[in-house]
Every structure is written in structure tokens, then in C-alpha cells.
PDB file of N, CA and C in Angstrom:
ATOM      1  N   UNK A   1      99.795   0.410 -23.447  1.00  0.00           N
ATOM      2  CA  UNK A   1     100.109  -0.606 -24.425  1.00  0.00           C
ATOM      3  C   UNK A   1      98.823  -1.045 -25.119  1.00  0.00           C
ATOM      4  N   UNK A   2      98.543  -1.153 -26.372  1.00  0.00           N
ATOM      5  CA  UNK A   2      97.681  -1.820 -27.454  1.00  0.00           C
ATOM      6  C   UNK A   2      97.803  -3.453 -27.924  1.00  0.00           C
ATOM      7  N   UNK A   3      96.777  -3.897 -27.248  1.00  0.00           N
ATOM      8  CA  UNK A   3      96.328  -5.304 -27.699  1.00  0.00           C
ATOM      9  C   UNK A   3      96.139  -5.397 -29.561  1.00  0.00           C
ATOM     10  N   UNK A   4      96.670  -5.818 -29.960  1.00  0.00           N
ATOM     11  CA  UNK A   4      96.062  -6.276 -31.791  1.00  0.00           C
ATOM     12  C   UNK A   4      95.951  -7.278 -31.533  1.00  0.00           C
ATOM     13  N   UNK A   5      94.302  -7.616 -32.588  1.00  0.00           N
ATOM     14  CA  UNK A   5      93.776  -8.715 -32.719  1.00  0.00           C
ATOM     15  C   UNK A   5      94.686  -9.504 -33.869  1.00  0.00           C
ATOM     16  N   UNK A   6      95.024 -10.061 -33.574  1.00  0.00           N
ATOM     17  CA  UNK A   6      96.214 -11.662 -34.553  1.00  0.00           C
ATOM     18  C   UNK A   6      95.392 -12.714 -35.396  1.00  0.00           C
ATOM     19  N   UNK A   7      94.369 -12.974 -34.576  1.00  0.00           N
ATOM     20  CA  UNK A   7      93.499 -13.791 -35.429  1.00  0.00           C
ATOM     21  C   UNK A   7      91.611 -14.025 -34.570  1.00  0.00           C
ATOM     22  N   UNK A   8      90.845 -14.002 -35.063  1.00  0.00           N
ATOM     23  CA  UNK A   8      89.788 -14.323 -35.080  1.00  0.00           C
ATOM     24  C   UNK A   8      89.006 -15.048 -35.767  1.00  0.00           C
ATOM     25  N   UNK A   9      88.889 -16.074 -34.960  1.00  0.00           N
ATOM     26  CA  UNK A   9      87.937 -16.958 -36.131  1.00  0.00           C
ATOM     27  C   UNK A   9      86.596 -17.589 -35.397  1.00  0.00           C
ATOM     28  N   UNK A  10      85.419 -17.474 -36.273  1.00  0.00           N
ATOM     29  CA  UNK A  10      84.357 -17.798 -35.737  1.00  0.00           C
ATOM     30  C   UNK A  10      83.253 -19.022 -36.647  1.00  0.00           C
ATOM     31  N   UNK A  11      82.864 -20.098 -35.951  1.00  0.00           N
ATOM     32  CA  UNK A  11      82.408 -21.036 -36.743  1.00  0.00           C
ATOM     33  C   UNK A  11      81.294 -21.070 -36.268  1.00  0.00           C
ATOM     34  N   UNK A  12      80.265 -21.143 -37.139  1.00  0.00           N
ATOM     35  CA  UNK A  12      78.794 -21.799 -36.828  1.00  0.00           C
ATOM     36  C   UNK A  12      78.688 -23.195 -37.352  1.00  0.00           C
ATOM     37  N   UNK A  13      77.304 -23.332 -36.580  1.00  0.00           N
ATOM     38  CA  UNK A  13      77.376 -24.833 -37.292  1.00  0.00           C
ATOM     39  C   UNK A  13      77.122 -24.814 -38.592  1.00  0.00           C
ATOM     40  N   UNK A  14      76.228 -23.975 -39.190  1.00  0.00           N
ATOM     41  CA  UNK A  14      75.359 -24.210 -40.470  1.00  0.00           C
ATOM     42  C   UNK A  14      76.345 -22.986 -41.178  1.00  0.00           C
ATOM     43  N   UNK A  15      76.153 -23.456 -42.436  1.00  0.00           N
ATOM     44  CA  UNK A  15      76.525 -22.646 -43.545  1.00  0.00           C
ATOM     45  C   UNK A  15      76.506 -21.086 -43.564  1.00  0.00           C
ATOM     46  N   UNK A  16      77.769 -20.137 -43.014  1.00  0.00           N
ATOM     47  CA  UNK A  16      78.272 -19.212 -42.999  1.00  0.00           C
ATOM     48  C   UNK A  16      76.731 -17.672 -42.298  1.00  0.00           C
ATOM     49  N   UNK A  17      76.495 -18.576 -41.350  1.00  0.00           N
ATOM     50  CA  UNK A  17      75.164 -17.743 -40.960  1.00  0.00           C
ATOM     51  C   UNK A  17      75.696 -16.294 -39.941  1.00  0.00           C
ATOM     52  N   UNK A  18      77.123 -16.776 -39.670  1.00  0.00           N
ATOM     53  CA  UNK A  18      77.467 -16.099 -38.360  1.00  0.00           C
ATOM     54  C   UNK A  18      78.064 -14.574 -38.372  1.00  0.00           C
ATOM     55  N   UNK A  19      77.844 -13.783 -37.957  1.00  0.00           N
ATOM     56  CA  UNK A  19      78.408 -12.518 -38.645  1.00  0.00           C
ATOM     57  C   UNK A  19      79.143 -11.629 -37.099  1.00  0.00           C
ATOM     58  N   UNK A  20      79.971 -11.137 -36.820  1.00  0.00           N
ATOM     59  CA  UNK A  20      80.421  -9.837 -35.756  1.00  0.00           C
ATOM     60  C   UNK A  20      79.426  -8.819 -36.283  1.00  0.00           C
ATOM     61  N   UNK A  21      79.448  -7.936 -34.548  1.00  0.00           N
ATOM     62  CA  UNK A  21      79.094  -6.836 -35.137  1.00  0.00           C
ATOM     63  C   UNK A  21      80.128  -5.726 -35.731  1.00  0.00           C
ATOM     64  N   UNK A  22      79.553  -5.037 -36.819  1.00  0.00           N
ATOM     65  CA  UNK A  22      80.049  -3.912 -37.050  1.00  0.00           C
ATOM     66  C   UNK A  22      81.219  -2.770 -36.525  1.00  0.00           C
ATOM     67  N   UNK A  23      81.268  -3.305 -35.271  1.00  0.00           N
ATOM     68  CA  UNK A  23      82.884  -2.709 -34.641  1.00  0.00           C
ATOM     69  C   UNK A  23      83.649  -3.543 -35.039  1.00  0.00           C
ATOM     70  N   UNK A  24      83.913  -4.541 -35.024  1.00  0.00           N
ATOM     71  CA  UNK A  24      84.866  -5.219 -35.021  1.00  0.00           C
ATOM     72  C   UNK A  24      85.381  -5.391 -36.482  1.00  0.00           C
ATOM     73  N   UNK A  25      86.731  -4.995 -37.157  1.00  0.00           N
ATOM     74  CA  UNK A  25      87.528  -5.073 -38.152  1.00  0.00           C
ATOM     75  C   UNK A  25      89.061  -4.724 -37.859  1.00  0.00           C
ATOM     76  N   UNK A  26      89.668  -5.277 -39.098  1.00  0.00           N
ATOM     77  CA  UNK A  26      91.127  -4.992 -39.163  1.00  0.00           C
ATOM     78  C   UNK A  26      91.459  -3.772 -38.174  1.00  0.00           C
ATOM     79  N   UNK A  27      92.487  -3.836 -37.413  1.00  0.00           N
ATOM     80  CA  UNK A  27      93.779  -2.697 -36.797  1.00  0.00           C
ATOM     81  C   UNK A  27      92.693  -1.906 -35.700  1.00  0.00           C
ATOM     82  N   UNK A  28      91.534  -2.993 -35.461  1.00  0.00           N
ATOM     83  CA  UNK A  28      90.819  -2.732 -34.215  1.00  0.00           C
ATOM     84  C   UNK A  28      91.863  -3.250 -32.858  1.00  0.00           C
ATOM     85  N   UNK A  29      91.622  -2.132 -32.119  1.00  0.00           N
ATOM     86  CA  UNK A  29      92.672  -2.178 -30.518  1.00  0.00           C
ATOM     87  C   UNK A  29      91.564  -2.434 -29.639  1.00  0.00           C
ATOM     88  N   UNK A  30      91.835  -3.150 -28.624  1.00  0.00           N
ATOM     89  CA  UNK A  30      91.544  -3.594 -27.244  1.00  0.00           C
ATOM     90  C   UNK A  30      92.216  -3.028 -26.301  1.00  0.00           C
ATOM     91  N   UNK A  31      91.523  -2.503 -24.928  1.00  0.00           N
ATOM     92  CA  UNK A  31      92.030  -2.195 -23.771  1.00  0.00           C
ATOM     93  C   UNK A  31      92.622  -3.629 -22.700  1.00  0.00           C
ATOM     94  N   UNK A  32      93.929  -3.223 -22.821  1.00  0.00           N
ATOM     95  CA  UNK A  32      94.878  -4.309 -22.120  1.00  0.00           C
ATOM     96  C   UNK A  32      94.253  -4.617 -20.352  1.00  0.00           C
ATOM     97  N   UNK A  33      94.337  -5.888 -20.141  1.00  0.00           N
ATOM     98  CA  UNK A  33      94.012  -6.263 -18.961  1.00  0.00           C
ATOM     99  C   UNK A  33      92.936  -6.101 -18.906  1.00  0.00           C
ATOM    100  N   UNK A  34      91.583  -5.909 -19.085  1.00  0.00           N
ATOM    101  CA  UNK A  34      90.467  -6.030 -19.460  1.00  0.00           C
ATOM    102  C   UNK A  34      89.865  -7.782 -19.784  1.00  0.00           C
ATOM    103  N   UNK A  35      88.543  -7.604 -19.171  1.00  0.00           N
ATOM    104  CA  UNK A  35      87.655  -8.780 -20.382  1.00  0.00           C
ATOM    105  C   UNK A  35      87.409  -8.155 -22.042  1.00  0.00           C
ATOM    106  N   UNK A  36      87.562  -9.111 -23.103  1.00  0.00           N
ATOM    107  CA  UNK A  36      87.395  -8.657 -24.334  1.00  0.00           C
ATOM    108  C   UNK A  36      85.584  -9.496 -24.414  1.00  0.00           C
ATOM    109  N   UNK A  37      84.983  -8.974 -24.818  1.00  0.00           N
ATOM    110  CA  UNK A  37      83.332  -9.199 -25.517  1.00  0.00           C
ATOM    111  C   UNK A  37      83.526  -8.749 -27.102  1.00  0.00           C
ATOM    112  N   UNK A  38      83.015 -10.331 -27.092  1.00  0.00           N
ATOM    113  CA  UNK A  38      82.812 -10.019 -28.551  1.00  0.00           C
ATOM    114  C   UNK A  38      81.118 -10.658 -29.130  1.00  0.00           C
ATOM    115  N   UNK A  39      80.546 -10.091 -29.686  1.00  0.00           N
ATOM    116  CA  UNK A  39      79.405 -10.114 -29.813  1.00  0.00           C
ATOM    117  C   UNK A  39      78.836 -10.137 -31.569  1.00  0.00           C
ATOM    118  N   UNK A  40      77.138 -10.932 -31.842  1.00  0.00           N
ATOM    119  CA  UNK A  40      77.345 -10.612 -33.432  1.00  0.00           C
ATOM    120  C   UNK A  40      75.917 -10.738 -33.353  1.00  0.00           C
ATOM    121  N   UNK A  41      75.415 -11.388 -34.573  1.00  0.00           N
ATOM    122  CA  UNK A  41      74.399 -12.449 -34.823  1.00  0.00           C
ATOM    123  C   UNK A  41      74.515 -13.036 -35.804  1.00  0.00           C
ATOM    124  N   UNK A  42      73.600 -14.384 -35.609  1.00  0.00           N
ATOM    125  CA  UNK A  42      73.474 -15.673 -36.331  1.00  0.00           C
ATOM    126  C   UNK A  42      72.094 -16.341 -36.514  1.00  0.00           C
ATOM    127  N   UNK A  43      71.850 -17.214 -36.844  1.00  0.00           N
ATOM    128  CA  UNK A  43      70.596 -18.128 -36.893  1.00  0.00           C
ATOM    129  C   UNK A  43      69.880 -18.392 -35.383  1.00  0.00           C
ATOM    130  N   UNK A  44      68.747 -18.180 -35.172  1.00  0.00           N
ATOM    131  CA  UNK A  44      68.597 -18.228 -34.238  1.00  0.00           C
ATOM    132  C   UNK A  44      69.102 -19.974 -33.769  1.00  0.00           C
ATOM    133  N   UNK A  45      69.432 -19.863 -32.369  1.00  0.00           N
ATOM    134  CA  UNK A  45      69.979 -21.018 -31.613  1.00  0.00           C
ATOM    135  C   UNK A  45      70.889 -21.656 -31.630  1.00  0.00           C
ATOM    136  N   UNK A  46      71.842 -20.951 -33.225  1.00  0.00           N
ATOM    137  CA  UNK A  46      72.607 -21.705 -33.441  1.00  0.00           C
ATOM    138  C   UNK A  46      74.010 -21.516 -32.696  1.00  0.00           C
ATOM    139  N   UNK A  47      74.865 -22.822 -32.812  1.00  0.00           N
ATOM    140  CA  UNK A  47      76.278 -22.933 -32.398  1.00  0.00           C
ATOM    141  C   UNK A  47      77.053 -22.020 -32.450  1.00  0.00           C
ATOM    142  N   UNK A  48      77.875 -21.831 -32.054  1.00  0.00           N
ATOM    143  CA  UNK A  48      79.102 -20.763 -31.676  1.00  0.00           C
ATOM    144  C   UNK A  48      80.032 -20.415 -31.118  1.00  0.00           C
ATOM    145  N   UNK A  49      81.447 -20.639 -31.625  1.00  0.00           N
ATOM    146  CA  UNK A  49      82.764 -20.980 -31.436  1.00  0.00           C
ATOM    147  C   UNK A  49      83.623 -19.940 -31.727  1.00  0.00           C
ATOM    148  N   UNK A  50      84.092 -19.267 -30.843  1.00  0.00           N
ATOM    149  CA  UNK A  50      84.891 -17.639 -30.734  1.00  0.00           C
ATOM    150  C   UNK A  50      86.848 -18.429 -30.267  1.00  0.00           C
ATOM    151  N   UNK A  51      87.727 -18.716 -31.247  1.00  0.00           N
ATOM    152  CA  UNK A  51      88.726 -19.081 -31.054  1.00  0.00           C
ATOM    153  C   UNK A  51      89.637 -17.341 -31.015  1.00  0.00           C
ATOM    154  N   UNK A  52      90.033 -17.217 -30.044  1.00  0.00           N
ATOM    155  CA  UNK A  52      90.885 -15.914 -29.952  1.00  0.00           C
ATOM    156  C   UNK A  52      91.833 -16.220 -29.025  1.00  0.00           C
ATOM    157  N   UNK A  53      93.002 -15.649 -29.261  1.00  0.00           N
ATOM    158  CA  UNK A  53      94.605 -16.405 -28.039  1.00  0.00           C
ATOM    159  C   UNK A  53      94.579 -17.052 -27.614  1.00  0.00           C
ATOM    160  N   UNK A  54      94.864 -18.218 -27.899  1.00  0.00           N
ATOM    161  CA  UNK A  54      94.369 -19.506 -27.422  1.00  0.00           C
ATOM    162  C   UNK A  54      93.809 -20.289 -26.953  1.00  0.00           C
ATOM    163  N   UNK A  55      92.142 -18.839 -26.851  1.00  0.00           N
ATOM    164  CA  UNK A  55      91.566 -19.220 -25.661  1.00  0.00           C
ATOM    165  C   UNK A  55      89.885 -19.702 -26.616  1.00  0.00           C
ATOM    166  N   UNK A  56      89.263 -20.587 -25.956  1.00  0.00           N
ATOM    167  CA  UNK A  56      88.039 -20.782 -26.774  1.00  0.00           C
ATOM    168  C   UNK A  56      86.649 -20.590 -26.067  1.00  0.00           C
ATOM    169  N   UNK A  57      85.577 -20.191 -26.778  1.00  0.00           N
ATOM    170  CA  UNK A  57      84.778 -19.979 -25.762  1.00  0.00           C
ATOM    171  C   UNK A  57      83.424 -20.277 -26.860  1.00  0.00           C
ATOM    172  N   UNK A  58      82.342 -20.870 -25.963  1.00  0.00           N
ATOM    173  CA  UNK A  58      81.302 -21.449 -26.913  1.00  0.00           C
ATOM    174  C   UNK A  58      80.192 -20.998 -26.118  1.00  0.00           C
ATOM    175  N   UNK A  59      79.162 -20.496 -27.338  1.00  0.00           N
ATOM    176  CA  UNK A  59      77.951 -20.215 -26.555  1.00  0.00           C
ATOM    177  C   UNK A  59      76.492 -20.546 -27.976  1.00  0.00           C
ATOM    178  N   UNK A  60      75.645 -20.136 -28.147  1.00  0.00           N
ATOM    179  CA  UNK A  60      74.159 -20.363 -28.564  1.00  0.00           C
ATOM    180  C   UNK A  60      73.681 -19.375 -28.565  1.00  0.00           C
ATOM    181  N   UNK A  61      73.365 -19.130 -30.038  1.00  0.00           N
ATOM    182  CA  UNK A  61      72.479 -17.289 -30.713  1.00  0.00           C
ATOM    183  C   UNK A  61      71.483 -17.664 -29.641  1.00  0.00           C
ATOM    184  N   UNK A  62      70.252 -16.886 -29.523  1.00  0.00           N
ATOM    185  CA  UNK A  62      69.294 -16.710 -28.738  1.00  0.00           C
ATOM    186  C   UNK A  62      68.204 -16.574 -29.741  1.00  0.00           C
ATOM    187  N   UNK A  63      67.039 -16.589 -29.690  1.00  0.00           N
ATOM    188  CA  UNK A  63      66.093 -17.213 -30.466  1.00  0.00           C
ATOM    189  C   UNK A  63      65.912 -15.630 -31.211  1.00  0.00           C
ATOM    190  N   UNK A  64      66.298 -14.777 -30.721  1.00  0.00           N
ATOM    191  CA  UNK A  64      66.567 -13.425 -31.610  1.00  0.00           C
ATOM    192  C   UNK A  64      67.823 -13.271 -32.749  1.00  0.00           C
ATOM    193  N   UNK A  65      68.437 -14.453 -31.869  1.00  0.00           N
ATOM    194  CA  UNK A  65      69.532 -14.632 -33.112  1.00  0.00           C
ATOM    195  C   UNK A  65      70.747 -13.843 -33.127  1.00  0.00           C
ATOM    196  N   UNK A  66      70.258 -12.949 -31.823  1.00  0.00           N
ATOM    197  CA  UNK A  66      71.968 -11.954 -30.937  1.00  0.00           C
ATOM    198  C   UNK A  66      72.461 -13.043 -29.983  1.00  0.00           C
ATOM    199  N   UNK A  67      74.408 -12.973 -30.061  1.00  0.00           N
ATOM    200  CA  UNK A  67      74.837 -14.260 -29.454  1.00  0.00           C
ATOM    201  C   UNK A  67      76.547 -12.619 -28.804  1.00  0.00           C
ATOM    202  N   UNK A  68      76.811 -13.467 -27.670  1.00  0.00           N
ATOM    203  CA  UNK A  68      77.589 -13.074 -27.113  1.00  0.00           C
ATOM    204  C   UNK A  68      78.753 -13.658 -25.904  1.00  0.00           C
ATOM    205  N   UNK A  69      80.043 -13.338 -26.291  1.00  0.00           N
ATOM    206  CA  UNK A  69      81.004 -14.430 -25.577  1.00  0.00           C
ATOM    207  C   UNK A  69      81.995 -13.088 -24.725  1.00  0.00           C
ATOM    208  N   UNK A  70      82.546 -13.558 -23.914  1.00  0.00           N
ATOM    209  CA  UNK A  70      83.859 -12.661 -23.208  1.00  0.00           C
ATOM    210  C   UNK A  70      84.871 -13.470 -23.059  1.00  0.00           C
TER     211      UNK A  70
END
């Protein structure tokens, strides 16, 4: 069975700094029963809010400015 992503939404604090990486787009599948990682970059240090199935998860770019949630 194939997981589809329904919605993803990602907020930084500051003005649209926050980006996924490059895998991640439309009619992308996930392996079911699994942890999902989703990963990007942003400003360094900044805020970061990964809303996916109802589930939320917050973490802080790293002073390199690569940020990562599961």
C-alpha cells in the first residue's frame, strides 16, 4: 500500500526562507509503517514547523542552515 502526501506545510519564522529538499514534490510516495524524515534548509537557526497528518513537529536550522524533523 502507498502513503500520498495530502498536505504539507512548512513555516519559518522570517519571510519565506524555508525550502525542502529536492526529493520532495507532488505524487511523491512514502513507505507505509515507517518513520517519514523530512528534511530542507533555511536561515541559519531559524524556526521550524513541519505540519503533516495531524501530526506537528518543531525543530531549529543549524547554524549551517540544514534543519531536519521525523
Amino acid at each position: 500500500m502507498r502513503i500520498i502526501i495530502a498536505a504539507l506545510l512548512i513555516f519559518g519564522s522570517t519571510a519565506h526562507a524555508v525550502e525542502l529538499a529536492e526529493i520532495f514534490g507532488d505524487h511523491m510516495v512514502l513507505q507505509r509503517d515507517k518513520p517519514v524524515v523530512i528534511w530542507g534548509t533555511a536561515k541559519p537557526n531559524e524556526a521550524i514547523v513541519v505540519k503533516f497528518k495531524n501530526q506537528i513537529r518543531e525543530t531549529e536550522a543549524a547554524p549551517d542552515g540544514h534543519w531536519r524533523v521525523t
